[in-house]
N, C-alpha and C. Protein backbone atom coordinates (compact mmCIF):
# COMPACT_ATOMS: atom_id res chain seq x y z
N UNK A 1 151.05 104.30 117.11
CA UNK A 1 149.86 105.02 117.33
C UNK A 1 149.62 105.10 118.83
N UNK A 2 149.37 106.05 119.21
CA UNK A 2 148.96 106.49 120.51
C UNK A 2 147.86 106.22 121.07
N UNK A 3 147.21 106.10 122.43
CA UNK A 3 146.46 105.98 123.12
C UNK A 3 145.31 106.74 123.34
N UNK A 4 144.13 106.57 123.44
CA UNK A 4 143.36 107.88 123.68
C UNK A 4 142.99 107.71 125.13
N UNK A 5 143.08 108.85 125.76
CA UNK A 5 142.60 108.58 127.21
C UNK A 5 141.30 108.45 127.10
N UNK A 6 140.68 108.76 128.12
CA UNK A 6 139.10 107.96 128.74
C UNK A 6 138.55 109.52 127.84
N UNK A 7 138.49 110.65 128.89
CA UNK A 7 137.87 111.28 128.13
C UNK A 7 137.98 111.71 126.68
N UNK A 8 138.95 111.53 125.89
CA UNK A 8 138.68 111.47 124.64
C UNK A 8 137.91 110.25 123.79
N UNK A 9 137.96 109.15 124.74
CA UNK A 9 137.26 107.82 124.06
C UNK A 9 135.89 108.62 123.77
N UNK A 10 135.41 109.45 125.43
CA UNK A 10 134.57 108.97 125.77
C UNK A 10 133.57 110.94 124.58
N UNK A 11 133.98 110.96 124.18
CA UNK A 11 134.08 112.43 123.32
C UNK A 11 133.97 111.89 121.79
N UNK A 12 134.77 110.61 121.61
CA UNK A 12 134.42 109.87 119.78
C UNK A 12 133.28 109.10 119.85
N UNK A 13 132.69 108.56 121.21
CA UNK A 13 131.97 107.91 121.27
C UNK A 13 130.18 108.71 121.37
N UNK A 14 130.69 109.62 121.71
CA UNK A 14 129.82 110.71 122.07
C UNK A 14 129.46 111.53 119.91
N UNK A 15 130.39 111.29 120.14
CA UNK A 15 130.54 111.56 118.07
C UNK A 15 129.70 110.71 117.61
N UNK A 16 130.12 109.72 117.54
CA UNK A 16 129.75 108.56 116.77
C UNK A 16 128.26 108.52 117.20
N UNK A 17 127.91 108.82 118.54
CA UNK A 17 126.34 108.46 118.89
C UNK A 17 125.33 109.53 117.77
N UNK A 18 125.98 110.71 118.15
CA UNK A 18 125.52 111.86 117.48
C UNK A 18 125.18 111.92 115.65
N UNK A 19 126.16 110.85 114.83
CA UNK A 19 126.28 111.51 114.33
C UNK A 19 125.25 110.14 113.83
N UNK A 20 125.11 109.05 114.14
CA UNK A 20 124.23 108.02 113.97
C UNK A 20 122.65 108.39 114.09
N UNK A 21 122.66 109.21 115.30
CA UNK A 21 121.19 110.23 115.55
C UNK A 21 121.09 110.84 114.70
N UNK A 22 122.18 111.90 113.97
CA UNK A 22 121.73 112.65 112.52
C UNK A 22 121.46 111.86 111.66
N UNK A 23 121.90 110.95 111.32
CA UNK A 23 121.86 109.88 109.76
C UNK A 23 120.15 109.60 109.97
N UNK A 24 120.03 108.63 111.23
CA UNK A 24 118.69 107.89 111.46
C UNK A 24 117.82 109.57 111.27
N UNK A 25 117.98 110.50 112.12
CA UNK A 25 116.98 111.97 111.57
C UNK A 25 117.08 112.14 110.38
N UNK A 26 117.84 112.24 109.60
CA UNK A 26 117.73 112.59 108.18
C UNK A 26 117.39 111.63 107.17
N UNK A 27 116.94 110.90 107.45
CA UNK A 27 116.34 108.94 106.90
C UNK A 27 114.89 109.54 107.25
N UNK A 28 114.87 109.82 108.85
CA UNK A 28 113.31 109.96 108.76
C UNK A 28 112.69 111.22 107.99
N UNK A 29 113.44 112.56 107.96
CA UNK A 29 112.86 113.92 107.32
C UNK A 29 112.80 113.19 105.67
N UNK A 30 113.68 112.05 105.45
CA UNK A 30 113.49 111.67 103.82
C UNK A 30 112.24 111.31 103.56
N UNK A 31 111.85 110.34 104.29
CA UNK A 31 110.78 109.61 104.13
C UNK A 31 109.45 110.33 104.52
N UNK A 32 109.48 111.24 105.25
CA UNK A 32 108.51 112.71 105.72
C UNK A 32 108.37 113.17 103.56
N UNK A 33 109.69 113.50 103.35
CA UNK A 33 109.44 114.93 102.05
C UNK A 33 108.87 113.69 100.96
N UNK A 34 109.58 112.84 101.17
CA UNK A 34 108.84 111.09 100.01
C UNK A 34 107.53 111.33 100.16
N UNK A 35 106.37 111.17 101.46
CA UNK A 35 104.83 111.34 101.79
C UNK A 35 104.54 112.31 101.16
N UNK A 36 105.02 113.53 101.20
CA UNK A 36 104.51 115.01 100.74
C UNK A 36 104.22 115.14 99.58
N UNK A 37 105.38 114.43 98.78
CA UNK A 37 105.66 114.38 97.27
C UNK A 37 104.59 113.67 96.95
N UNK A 38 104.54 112.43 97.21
CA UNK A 38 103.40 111.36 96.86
C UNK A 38 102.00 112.15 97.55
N UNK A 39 101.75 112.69 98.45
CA UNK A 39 100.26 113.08 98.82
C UNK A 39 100.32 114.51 97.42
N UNK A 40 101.30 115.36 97.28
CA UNK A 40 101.08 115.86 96.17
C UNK A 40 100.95 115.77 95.34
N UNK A 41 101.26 114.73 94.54
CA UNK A 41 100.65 113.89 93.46
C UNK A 41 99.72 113.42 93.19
N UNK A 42 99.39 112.96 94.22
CA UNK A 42 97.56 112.37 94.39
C UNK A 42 96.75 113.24 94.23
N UNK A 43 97.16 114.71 94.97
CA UNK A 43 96.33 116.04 94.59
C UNK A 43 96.34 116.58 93.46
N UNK A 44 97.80 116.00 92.94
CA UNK A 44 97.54 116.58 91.57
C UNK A 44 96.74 115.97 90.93
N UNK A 45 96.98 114.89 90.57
CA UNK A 45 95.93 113.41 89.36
C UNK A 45 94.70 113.82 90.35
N UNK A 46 93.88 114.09 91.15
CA UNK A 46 92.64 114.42 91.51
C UNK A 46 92.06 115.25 90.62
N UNK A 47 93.10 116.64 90.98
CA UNK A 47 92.40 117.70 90.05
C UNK A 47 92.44 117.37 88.62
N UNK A 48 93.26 116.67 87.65
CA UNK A 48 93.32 116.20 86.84
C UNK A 48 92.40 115.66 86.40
N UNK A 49 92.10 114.74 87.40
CA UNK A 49 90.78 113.93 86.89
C UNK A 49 89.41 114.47 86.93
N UNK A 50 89.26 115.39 88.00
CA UNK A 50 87.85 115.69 88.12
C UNK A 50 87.97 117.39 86.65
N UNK A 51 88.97 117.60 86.66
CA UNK A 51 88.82 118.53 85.23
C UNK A 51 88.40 117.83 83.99
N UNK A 52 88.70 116.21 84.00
CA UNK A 52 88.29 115.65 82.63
C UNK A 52 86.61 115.03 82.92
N UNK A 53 86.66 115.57 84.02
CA UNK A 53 84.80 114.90 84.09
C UNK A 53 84.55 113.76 84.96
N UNK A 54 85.85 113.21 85.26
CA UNK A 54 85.80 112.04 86.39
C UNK A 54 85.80 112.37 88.12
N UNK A 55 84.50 112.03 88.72
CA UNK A 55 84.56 112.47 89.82
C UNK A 55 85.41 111.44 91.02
N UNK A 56 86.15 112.31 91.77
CA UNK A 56 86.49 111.23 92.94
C UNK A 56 85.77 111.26 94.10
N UNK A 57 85.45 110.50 94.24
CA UNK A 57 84.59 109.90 95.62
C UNK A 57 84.93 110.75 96.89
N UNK A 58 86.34 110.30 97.09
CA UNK A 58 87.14 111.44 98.24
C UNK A 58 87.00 112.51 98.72
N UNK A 59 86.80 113.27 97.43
CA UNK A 59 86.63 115.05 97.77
C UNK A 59 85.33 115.10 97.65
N UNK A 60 84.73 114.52 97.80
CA UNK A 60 83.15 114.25 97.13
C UNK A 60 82.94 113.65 98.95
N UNK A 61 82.97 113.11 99.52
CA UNK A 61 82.86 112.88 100.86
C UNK A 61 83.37 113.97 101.57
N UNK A 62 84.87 114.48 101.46
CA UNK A 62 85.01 115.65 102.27
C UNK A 62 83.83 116.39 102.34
N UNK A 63 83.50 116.87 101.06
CA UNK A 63 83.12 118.34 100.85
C UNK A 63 81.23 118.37 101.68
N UNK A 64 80.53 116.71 101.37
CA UNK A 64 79.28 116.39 102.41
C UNK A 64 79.46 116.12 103.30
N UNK A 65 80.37 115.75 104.03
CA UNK A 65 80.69 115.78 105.31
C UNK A 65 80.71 117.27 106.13
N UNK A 66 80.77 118.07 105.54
CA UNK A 66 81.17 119.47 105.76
C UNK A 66 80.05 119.51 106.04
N UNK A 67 79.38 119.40 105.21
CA UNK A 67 77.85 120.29 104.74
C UNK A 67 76.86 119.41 106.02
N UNK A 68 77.19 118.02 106.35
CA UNK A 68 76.78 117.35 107.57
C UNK A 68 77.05 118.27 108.76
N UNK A 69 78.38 118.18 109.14
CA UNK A 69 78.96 118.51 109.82
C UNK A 69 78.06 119.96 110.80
N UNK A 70 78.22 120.79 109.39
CA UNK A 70 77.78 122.26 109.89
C UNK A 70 76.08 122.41 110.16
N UNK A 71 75.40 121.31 109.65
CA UNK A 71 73.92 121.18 109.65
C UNK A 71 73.87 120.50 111.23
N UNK A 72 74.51 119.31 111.31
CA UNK A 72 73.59 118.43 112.25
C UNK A 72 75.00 118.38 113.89
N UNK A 73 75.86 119.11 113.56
CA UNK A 73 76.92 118.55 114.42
C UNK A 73 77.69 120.06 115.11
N UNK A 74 77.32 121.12 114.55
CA UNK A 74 78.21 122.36 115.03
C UNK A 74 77.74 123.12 115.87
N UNK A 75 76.51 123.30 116.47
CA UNK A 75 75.83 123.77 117.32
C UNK A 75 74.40 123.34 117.60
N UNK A 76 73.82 123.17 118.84
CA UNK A 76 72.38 122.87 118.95
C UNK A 76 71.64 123.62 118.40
N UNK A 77 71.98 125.24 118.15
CA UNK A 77 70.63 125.76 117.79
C UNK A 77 70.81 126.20 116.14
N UNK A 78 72.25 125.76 115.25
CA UNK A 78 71.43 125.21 113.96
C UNK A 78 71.34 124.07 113.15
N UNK A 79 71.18 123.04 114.63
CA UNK A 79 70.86 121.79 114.43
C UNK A 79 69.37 122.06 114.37
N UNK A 80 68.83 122.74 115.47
CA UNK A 80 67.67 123.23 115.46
C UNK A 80 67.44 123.59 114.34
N UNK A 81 67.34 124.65 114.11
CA UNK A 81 67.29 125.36 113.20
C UNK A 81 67.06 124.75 111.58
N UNK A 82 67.80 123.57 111.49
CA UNK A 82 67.83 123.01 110.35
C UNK A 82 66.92 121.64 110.28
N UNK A 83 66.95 120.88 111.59
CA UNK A 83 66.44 119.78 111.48
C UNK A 83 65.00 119.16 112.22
N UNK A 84 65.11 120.59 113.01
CA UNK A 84 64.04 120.88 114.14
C UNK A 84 64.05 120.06 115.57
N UNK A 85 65.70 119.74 115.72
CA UNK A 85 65.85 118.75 116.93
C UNK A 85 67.28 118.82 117.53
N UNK A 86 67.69 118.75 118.29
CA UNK A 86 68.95 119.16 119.10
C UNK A 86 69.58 118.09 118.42
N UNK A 87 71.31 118.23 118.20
CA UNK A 87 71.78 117.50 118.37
C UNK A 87 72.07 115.97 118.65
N UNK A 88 72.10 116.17 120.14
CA UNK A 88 71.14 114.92 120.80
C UNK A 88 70.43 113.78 120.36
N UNK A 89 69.00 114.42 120.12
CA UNK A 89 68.28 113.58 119.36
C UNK A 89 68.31 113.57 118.33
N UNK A 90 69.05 113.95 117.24
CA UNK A 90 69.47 113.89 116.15
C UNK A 90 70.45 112.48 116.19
N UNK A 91 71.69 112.24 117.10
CA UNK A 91 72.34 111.25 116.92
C UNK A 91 71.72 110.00 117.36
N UNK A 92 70.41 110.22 118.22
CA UNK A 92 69.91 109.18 118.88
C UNK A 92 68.71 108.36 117.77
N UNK A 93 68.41 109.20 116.94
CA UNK A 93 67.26 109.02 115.65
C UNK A 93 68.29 108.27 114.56
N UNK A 94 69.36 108.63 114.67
CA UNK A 94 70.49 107.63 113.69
C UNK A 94 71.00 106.80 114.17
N UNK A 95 71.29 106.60 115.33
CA UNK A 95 71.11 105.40 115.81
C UNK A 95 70.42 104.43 116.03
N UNK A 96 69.18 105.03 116.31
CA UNK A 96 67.85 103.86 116.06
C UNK A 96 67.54 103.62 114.64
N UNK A 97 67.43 104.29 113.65
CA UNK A 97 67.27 104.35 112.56
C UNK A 97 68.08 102.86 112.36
N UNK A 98 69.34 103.30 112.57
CA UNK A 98 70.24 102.40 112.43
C UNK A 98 70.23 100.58 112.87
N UNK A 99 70.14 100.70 113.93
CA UNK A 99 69.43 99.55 114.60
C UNK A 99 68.58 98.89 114.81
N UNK A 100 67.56 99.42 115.08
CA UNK A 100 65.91 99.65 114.86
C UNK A 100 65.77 99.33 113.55
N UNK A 101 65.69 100.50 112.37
CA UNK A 101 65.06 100.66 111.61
C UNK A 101 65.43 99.58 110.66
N UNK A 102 66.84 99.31 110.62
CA UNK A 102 67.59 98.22 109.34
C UNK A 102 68.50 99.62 108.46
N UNK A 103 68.75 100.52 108.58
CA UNK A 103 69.15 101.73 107.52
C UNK A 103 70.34 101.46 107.65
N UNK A 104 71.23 101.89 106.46
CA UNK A 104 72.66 101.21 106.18
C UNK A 104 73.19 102.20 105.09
N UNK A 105 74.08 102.49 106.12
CA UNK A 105 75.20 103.32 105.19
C UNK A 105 75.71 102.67 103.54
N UNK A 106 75.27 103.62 102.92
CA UNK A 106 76.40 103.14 101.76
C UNK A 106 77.43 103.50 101.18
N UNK A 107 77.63 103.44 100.42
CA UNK A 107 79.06 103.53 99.74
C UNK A 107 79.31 105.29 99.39
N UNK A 108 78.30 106.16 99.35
CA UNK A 108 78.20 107.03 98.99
C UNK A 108 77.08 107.95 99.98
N UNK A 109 76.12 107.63 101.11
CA UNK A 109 75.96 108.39 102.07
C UNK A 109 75.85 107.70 103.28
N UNK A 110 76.55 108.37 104.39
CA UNK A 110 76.76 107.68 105.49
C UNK A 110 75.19 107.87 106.14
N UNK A 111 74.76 107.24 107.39
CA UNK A 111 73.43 106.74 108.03
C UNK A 111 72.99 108.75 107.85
N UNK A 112 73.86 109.31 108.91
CA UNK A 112 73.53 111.34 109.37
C UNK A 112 73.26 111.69 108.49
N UNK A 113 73.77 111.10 107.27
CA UNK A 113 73.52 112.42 105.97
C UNK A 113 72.13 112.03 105.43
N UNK A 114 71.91 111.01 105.20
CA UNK A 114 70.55 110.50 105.20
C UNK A 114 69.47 110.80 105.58
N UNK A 115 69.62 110.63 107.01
CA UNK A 115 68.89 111.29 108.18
C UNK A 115 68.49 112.41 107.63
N UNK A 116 69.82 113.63 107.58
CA UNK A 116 69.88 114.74 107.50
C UNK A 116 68.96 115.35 106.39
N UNK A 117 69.18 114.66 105.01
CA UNK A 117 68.63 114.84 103.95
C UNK A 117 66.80 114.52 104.64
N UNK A 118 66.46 113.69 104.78
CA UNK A 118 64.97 113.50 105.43
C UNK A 118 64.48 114.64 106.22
N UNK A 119 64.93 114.83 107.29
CA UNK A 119 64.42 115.88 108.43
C UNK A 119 64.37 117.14 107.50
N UNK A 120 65.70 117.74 106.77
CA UNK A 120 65.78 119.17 106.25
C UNK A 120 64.34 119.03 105.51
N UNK A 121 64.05 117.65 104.78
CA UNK A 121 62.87 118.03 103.68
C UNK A 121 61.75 118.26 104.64
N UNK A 122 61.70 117.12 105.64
CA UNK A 122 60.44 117.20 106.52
C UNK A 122 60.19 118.73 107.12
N UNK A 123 61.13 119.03 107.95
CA UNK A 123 60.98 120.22 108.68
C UNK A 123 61.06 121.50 107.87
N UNK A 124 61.54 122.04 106.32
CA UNK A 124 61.70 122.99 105.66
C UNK A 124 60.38 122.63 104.35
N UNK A 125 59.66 121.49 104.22
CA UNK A 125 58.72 121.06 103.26
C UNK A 125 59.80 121.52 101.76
N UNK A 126 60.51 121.39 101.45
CA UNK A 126 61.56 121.92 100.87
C UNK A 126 61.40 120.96 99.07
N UNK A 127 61.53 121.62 98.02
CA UNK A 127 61.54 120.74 96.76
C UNK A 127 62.93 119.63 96.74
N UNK A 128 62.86 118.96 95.75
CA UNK A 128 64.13 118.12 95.62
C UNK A 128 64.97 118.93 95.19
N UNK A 129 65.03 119.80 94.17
CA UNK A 129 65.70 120.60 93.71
C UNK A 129 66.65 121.39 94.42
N UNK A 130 66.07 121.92 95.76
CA UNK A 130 66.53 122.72 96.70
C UNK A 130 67.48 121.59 97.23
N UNK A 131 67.04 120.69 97.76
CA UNK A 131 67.93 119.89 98.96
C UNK A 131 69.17 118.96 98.05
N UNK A 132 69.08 118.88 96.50
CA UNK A 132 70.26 118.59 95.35
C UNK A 132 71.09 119.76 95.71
N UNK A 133 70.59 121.15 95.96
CA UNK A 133 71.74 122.19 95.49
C UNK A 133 72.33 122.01 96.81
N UNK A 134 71.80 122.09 98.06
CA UNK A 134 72.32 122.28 99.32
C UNK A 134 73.18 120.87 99.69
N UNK A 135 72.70 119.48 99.61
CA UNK A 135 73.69 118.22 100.11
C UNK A 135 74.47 118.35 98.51
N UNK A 136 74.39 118.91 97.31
CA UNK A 136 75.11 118.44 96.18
C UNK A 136 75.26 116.82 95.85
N UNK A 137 74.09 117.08 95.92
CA UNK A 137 73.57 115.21 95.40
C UNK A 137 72.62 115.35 94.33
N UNK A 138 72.91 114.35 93.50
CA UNK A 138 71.84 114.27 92.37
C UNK A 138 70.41 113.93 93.05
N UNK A 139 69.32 113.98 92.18
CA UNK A 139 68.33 114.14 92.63
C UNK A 139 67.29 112.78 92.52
N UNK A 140 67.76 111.91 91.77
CA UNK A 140 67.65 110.58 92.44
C UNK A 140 67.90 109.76 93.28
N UNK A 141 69.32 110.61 93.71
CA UNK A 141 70.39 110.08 95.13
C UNK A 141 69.44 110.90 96.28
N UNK A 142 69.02 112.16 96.24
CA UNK A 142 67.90 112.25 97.09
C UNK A 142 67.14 111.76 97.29
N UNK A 143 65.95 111.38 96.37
CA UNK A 143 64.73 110.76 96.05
C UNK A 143 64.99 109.50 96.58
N UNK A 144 66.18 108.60 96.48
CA UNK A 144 66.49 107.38 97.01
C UNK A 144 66.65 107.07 98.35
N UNK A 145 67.28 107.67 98.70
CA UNK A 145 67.60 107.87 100.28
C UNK A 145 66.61 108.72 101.20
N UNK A 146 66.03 109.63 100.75
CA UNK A 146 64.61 109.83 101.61
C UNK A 146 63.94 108.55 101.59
N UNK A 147 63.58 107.58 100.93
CA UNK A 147 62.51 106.95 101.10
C UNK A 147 63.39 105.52 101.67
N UNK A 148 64.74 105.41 101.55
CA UNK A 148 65.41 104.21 102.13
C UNK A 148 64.90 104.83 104.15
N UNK A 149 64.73 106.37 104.22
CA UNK A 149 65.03 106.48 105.60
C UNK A 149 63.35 106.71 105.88
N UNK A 150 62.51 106.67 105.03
CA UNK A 150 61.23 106.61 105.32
C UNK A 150 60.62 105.44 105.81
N UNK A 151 61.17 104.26 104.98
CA UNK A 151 60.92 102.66 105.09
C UNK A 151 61.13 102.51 106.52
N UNK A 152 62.54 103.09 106.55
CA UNK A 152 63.14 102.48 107.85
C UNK A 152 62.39 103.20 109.30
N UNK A 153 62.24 104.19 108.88
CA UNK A 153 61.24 104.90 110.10
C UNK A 153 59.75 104.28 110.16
N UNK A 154 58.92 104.11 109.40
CA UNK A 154 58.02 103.31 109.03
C UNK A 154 57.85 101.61 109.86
């Protein structure tokens, strides 16, 4: 068997690096399409479940977070508009609330949405009914949390 000169060593070695870089890339794109598969699954059994009447919490936070989001966080003037207070003092009233007041996120509305739910009723004099259809909260989960953020303002 024959010899390989330098630059051919140096050309298998150059192979071999390459082709170790493809293996380790194609290990990682596996384990990429593995996540996808499994996060698609989860989406599937979601919809699954919330078609048989079982709600998930998850999409149930996305979807008020949104509804936060676009009320108290997307612009000053329909923060205004909605809560009768900039921004600003909107995060500064949940923060004290927070600190100050004793108010505590739970498991199902964070401190803002709270807030949020309070001010919309205060500033729009608004029924329960109305502010169930708009946060999509039951109407004891309203009734509850206005007056957890009343105490605490109080």
């Amino acid at each position: 068997m024959t010899r390989l000169t330098v630059s051919e060593r140096q050309i298998l070695r150059k192979k071999k690096i390459m082709t170790t870089l493809y293996m380790y890339w194609m290990n990682v794109l596996h384990v990429v399409q593995w996540f996808f598969k499994l996060w698609e699954k989860i989406i599937e059994h979601s919809i699954e479940s919330s078609s048989l009447g079982i709600q998930l919490y998850i999409l149930d936070i996305f979807v008020n977070r949104q509804i936060v989001h676009q009320i108290a966080y997307e612009s000053d003037v329909i923060c205004f508009d909605q809560l009768k207070m900039n921004r600003k003092a909107f995060s500064t009233l949940c923060i004290m609330l927070e600190t100050r007041g004793g108010l505590k996120a739970s498991n199902y509305l964070q401190v803002d949405e709270q807030v949020a739910i309070f001010l919309n009723v205060i500033a729009h004099h608004v029924k329960n009914r109305v502010v169930r259809f708009r946060f999509m909260r039951s109407g004891e989960t309203i009734c509850k949390y206005f007056h957890n953020v009343l105490h605490a303002i109080i």
